[in-house]
Protein backbone atom coordinates (compact mmCIF):
# COMPACT_ATOMS: atom_id res chain seq x y z
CA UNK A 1 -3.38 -25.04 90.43
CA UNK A 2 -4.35 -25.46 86.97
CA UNK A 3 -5.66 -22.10 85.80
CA UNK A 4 -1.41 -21.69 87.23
CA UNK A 5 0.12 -24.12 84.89
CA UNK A 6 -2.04 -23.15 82.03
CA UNK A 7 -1.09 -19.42 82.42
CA UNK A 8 2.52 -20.47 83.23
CA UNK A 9 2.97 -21.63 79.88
CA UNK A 10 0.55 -19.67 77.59
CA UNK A 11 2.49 -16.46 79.26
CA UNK A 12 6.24 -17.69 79.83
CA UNK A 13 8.02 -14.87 82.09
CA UNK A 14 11.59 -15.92 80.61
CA UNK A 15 13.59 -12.76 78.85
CA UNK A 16 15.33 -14.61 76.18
CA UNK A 17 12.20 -15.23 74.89
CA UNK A 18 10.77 -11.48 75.67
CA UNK A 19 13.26 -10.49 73.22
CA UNK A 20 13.24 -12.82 70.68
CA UNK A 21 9.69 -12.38 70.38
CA UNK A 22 10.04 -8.20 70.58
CA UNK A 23 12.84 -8.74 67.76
CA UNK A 24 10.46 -11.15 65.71
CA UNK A 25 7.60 -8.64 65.64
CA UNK A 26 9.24 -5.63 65.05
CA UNK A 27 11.97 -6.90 62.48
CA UNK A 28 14.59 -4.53 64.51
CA UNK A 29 17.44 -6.32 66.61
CA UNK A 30 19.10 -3.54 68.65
CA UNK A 31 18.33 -2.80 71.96
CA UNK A 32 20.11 0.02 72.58
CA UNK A 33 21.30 1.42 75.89
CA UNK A 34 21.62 1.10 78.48
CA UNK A 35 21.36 -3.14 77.97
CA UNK A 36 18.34 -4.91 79.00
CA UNK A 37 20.37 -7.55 80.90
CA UNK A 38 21.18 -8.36 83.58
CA UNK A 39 17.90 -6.36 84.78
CA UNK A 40 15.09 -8.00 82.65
CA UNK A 41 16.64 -11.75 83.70
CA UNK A 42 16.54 -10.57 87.91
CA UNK A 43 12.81 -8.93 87.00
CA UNK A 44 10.93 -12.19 85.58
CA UNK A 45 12.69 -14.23 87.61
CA UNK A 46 11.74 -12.43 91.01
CA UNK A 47 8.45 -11.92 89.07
CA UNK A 48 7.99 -16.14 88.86
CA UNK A 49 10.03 -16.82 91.94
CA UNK A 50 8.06 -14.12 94.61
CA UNK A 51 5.31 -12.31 92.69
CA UNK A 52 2.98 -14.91 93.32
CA UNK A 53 0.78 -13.62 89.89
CA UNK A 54 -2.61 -15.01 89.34
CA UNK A 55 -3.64 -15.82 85.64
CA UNK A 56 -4.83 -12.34 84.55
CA UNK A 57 -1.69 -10.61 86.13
CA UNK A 58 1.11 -13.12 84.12
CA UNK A 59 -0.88 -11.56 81.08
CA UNK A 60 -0.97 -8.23 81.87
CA UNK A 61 2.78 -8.05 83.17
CA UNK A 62 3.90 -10.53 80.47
CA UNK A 63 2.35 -8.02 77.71
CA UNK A 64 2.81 -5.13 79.68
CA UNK A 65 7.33 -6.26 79.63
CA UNK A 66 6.50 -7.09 75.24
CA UNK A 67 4.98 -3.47 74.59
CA UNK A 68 8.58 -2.37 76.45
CA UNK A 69 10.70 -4.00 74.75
CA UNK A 70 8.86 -3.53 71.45
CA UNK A 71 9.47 0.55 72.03
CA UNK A 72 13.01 0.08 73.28
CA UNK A 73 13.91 -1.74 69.77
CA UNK A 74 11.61 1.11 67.98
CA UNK A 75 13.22 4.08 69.81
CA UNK A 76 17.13 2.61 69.35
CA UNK A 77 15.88 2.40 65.54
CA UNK A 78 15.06 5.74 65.73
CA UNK A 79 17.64 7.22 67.57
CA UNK A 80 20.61 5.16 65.68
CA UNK A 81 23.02 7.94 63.94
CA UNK A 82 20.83 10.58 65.02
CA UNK A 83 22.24 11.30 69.18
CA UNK A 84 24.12 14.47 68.02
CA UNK A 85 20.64 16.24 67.14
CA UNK A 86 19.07 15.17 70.25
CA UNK A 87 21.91 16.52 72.04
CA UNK A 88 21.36 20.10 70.30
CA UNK A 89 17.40 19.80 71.81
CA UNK A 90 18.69 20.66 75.74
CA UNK A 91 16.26 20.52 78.63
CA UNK A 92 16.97 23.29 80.69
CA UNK A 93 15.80 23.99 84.35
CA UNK A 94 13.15 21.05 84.50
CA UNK A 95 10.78 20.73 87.87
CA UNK A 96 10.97 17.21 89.42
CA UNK A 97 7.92 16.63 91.97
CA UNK A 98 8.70 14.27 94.35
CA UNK A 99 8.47 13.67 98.26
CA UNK A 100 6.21 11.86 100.23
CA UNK A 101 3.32 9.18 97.88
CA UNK A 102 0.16 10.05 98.59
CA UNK A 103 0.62 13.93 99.63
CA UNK A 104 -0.75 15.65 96.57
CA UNK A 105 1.98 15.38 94.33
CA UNK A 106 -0.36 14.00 91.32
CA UNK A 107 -2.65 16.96 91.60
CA UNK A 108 0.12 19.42 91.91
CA UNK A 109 1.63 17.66 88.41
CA UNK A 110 -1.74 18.61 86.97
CA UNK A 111 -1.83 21.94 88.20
CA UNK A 112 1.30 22.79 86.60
CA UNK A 113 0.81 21.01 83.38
CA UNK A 114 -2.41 23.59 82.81
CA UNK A 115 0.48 26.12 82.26
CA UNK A 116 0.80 26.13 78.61
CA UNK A 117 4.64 27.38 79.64
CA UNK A 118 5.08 24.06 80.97
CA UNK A 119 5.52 20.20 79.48
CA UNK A 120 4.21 17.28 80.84
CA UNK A 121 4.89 13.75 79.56
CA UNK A 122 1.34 12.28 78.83
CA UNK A 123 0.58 8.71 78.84
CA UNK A 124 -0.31 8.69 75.06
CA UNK A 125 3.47 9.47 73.85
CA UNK A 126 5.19 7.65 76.94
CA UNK A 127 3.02 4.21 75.62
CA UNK A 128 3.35 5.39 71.81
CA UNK A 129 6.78 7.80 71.45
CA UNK A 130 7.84 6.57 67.96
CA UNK A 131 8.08 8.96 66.16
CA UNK A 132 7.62 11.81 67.89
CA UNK A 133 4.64 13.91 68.08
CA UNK A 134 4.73 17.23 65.74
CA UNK A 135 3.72 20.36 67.82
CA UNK A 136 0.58 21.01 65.50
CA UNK A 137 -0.49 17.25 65.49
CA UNK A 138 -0.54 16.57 69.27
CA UNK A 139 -3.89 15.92 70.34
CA UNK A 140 -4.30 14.69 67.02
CA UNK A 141 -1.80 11.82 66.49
CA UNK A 142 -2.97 8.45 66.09
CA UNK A 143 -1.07 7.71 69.58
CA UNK A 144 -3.89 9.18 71.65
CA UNK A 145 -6.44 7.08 70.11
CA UNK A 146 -4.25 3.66 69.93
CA UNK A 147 -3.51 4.97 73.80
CA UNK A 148 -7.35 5.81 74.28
CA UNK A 149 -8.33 2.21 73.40
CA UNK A 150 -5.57 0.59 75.53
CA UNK A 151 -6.66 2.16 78.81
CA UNK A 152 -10.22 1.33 77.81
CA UNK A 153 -9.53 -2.43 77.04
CA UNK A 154 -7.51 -2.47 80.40
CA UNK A 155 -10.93 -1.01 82.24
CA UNK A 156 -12.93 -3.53 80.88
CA UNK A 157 -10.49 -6.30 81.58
CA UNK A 158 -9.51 -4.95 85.23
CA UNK A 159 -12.78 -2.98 86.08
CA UNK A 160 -11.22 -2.00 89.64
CA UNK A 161 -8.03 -0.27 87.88
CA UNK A 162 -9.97 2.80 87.86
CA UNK A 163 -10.27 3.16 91.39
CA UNK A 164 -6.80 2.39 91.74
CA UNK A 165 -5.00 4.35 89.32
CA UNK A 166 -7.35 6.57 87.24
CA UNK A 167 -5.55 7.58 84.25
CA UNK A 168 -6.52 9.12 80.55
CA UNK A 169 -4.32 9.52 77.22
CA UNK A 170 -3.63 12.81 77.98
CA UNK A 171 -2.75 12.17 81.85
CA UNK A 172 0.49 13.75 82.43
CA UNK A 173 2.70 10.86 83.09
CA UNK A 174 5.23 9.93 85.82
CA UNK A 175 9.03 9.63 85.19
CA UNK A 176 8.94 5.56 87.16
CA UNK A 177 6.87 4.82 83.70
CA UNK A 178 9.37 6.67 81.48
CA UNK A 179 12.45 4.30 83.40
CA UNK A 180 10.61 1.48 82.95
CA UNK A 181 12.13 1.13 79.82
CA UNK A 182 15.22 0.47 80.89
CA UNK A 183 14.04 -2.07 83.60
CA UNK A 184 15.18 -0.50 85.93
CA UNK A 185 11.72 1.24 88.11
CA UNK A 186 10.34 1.72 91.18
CA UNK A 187 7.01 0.84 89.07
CA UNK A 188 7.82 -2.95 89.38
CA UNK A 189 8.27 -2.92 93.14
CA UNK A 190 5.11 -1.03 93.39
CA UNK A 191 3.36 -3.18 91.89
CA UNK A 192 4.41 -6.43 92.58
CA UNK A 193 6.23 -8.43 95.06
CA UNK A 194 9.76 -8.85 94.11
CA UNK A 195 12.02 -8.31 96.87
CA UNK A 196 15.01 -10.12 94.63
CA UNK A 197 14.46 -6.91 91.92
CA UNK A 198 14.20 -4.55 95.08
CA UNK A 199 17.40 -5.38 96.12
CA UNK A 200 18.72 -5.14 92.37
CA UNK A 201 17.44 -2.24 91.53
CA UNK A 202 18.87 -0.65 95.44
CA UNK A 203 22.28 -2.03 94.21
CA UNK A 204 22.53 -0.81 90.86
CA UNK A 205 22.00 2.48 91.17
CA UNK A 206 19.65 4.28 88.60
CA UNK A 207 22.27 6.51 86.17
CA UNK A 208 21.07 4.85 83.43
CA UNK A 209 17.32 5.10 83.76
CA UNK A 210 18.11 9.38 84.52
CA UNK A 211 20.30 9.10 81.71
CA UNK A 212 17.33 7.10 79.58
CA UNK A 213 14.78 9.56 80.87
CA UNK A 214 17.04 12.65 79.48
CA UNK A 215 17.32 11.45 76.08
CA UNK A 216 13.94 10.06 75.97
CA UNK A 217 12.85 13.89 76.65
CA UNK A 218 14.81 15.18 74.20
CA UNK A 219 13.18 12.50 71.51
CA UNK A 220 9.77 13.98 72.45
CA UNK A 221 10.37 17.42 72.21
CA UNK A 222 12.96 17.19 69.06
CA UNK A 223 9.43 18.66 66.90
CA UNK A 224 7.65 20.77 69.04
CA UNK A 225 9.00 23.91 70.59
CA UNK A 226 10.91 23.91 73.91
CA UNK A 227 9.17 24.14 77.22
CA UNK A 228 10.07 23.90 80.68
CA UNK A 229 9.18 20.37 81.26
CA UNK A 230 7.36 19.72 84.82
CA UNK A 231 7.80 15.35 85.92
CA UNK A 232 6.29 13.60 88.73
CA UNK A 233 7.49 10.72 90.99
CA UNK A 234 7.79 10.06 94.73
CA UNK A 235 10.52 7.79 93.85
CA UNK A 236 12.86 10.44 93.03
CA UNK A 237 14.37 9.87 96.72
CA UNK A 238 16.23 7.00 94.91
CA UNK A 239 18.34 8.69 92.52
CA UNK A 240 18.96 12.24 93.84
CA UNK A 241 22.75 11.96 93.25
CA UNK A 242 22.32 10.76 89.57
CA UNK A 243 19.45 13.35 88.77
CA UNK A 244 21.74 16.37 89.52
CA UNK A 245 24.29 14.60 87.58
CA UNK A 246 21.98 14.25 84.41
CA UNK A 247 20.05 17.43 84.94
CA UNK A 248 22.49 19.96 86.74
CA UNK A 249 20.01 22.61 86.62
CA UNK A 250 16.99 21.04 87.98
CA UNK A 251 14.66 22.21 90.68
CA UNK A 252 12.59 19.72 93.14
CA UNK A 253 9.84 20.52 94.58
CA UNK A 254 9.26 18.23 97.39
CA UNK A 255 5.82 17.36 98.60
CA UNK A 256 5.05 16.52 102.43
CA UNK A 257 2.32 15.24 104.63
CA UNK A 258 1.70 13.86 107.99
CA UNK A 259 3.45 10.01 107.37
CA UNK A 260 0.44 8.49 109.09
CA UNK A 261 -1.94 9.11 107.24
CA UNK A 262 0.13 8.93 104.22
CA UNK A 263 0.87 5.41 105.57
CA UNK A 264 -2.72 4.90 105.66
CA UNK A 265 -3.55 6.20 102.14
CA UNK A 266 -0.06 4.35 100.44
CA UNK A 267 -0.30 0.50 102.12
CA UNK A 268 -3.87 0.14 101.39
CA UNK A 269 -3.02 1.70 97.93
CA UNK A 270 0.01 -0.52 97.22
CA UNK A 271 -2.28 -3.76 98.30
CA UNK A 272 -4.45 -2.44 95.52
CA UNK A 273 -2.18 -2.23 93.02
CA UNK A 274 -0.72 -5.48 93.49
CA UNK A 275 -4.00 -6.77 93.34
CA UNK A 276 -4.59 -6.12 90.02
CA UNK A 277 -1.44 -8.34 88.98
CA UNK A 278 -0.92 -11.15 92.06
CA UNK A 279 -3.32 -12.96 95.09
CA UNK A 280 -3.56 -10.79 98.14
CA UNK A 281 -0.26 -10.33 100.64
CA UNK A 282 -0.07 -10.56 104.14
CA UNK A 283 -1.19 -7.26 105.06
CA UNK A 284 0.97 -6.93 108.28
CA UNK A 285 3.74 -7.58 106.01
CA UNK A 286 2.31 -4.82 103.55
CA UNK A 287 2.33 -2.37 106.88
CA UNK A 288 5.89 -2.99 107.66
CA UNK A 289 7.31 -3.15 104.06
CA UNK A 290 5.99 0.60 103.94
CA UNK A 291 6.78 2.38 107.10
CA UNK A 292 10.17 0.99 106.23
CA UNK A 293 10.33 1.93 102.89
CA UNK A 294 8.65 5.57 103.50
CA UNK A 295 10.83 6.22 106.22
CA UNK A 296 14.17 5.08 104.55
CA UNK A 297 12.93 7.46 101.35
CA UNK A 298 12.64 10.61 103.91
CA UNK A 299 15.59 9.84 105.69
CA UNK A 300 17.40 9.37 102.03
CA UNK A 301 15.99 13.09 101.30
CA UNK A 302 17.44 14.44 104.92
CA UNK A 303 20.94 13.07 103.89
CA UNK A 304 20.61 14.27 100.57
CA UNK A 305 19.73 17.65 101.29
CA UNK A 306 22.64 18.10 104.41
CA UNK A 307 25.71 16.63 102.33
CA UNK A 308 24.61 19.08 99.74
CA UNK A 309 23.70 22.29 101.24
CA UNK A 310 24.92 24.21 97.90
CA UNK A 311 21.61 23.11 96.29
CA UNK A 312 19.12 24.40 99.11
CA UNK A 313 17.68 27.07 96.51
CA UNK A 314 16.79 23.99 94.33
CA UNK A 315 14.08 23.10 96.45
CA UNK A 316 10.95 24.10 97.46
CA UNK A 317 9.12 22.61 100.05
CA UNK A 318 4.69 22.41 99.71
CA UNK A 319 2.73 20.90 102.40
CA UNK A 320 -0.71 18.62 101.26
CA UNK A 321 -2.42 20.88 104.09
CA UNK A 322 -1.63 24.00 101.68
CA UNK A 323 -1.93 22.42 98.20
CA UNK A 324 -5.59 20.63 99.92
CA UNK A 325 -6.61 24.64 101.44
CA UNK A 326 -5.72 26.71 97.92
CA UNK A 327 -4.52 24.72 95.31
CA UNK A 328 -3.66 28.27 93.17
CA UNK A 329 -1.70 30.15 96.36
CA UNK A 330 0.51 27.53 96.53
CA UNK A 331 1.15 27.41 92.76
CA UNK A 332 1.75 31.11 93.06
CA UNK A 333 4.16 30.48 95.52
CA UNK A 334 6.46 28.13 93.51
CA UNK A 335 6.44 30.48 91.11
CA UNK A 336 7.49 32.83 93.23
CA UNK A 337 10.24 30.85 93.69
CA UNK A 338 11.35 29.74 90.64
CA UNK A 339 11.23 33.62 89.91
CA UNK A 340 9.00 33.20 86.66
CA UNK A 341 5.68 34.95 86.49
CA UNK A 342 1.95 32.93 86.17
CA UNK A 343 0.52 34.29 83.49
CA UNK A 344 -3.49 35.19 83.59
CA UNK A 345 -3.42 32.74 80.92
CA UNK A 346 -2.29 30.07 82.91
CA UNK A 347 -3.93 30.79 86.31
CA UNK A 348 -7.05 31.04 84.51
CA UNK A 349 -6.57 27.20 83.01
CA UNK A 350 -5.82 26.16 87.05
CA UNK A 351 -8.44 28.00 88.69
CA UNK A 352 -10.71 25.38 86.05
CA UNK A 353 -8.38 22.41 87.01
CA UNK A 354 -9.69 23.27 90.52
CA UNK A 355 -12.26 23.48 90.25
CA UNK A 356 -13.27 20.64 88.51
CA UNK A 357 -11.49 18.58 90.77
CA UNK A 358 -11.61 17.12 94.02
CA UNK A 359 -8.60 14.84 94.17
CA UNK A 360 -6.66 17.14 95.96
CA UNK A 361 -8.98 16.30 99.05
CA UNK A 362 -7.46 12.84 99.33
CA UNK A 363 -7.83 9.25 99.61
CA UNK A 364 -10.77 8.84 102.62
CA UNK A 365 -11.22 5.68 104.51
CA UNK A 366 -12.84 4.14 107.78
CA UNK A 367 -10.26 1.79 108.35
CA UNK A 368 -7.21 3.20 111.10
CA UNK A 369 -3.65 2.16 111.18
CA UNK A 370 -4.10 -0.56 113.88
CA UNK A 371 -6.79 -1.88 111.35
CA UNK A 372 -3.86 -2.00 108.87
CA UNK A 373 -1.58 -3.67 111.19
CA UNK A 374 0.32 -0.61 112.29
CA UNK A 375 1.95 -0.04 115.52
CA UNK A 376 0.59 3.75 115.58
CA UNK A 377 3.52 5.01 118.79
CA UNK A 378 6.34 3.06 116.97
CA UNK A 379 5.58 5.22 113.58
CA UNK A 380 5.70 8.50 115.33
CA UNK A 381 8.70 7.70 116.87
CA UNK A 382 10.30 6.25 113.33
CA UNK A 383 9.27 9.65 111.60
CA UNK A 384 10.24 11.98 114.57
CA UNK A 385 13.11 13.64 112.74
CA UNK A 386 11.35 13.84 109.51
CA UNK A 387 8.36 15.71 111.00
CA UNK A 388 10.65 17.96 113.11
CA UNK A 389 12.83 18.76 110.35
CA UNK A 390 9.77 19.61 107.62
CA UNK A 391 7.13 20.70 110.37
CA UNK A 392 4.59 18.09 109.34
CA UNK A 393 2.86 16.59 112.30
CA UNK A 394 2.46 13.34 113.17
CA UNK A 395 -1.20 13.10 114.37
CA UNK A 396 -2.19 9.61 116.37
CA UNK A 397 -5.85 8.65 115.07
């Protein structure tokens, strides 16, 4: 197709010339680690090879990989000589939220984040981290505005990105956008087809991007005062044994749902997402890519918690059904758990959250699981043990 071959070489996908053109425009040479390669070379090439991109996606992905590797040579810059200080800025006890997509793990990030206790990455300083924000100059930096105008630019350009993935400057951000910079993230596979990088990314194991996301932490927080920092990403099931390793003292606090209807919600989501970026998939192929997938991530969490049964008090376990029924009980709850009090302060802040939101009630749709190509008696049989072991039903319908 032409508009193909135009795009193909206005936007070139090839990572020797990513980086000579992030080196060229920022003047700075050093990557830093972990290395870019070999992951950047197995991404654009599973990106040309499989992704099947239409015109606007090449230029959103190709400037969406420049504005990466622009930071990474800005943040190595930045952190050159300087490691021993960020070392001396610890993060102690953070909360990982993870567990089943699609269960109410984005609203439950937001609840927490209205504790002013608590620390969420926002999209403004994970786009726009160098330098680092000053505690009295947050809302203030010029990052939320340069942010502010990239989201809105990206409306206008993709008007259906809203409905996809609504997010703000001051969105708390997930931890798959904070690996990202190291290439190695679940948030290419989600949003693209690129089954080569899938397989990478399964092989390589993701120290680096836990080790990336610890230092990157300490970078934000090196001027403003130290919080207990609350992240966010379903994906977490991929890298349990290297997030323990990087933060020992972390607690998890594992969402779950009935799998069919967070099949439902998370296949016709994914086929939305990779909209935005590449031509529409074979949606029977979408169906089985993410029963298997979901499945393999619970079953990953079953092993996980069994060969470790030392770290059972590091979890706690919150069903959609009682984050959807009262939002603030269950908040209560973790904090009962985590044995730190909720302050009137910040139960006052959620009880607005609440109730100025609805997105806790969740994704709605007409269409059923055979609609979406799902065999409806084969996924309650594949999630049997999950829904036994968690008490989450699976409910045919």
């Amino acid at each position: 197709m032409l508009g193909d071959a135009v795009s193909r070489r206005l936007c070139s996908l090839e990572g020797k010339a990513l980086c000579a053109g992030a080196r060229r425009r920022t003047g700075l040479g050093d990557f830093g680690d972990p290395p870019v390669e070999p992951a950047l070379s197995v991404l654009v090439s599973s990106l040309e090879r499989e992704a099947d991109l239409h015109p606007l996606g090449r230029f959103l992905m190709r400037s969406h990989l420049r504005s990466i590797l622009e930071t990474r040579l800005r943040l190595a810059a930045a952190w050159a000589g300087r490691l021993e200080a960020l070392e001396a800025s610890p993060i102690q006890r953070p909360v990982f939220i993870t567990g089943m997509p699609r269960s109410g793990s984005t609203f439950l990030h937001e609840l927490l984040a209205e504790d002013p206790d608590n620390r969420a990455p926002r999209v403004w300083e994970v786009m726009f981290p160098a330098p680092p924000p000053g505690a009295e100059r947050r809302q203030r930096d010029p990052g939320v505005r340069k942010a502010a105008a990239c989201l809105w630019w990206f409306r206008r350009i993709v008007p259906q990105a809203d409905s996809v993935y609504p997010v703000r400057a001051c969105t708390p951000h997930e931890c798959v956008a904070i690996h990202s910079f190291t290439l190695l993230s679940e948030e290419f596979v989600s949003t693209c087809r690129v089954p080569t990088y899938e397989a990478f990314l399964r092989s390589e194991g993701l120290g680096p991007a836990y080790e990336w996301q610890k230092r990157f932490l300490q970078h934000l927080q090196r001027r403003c005062p130290a919080k207990r920092w609350v992240l966010k990403s379903p994906d977490h099931a991929y890298g349990l044994e290297e997030l323990f390793s990087v933060f020992p003292d972390a607690v998890i606090i594992q969402t779950h749902r009935d799998p069919l209807e967070v099949l439902r919600s998370s296949s016709q989501l994914i086929a939305a997402l990779q909209s935005l970026f590449a031509r529409p998939g074979n949606h029977g192929q979408i169906a089985a890519r993410e029963a298997r997938v979901l499945a393999g991530a619970m079953e990953r969490f079953i092993r996980f918690r069994d060969v470790h049964p030392g770290l059972a008090g590091r979890f706690i376990d919150v069903k959609y059904s009682e984050l959807a029924s009262d939002p603030l009980a269950a908040v209560r709850r973790i904090y009962q758990q985590l044995e730190i009090p909720l302050t009137e302060v910040a139960a006052g802040r959620i009880r607005r959250l609440i109730s100025n939101r609805s997105r806790h009630r969740g994704h709605r749709t007409n269409r059923t699981l055979a609609d979406l190509g799902f065999d409806v008696q084969a996924e309650v049989r594949r999630f049997s043990r999950y829904s036994l072991r968690f008490g989450v039903p699976c409910r045919p319908g």
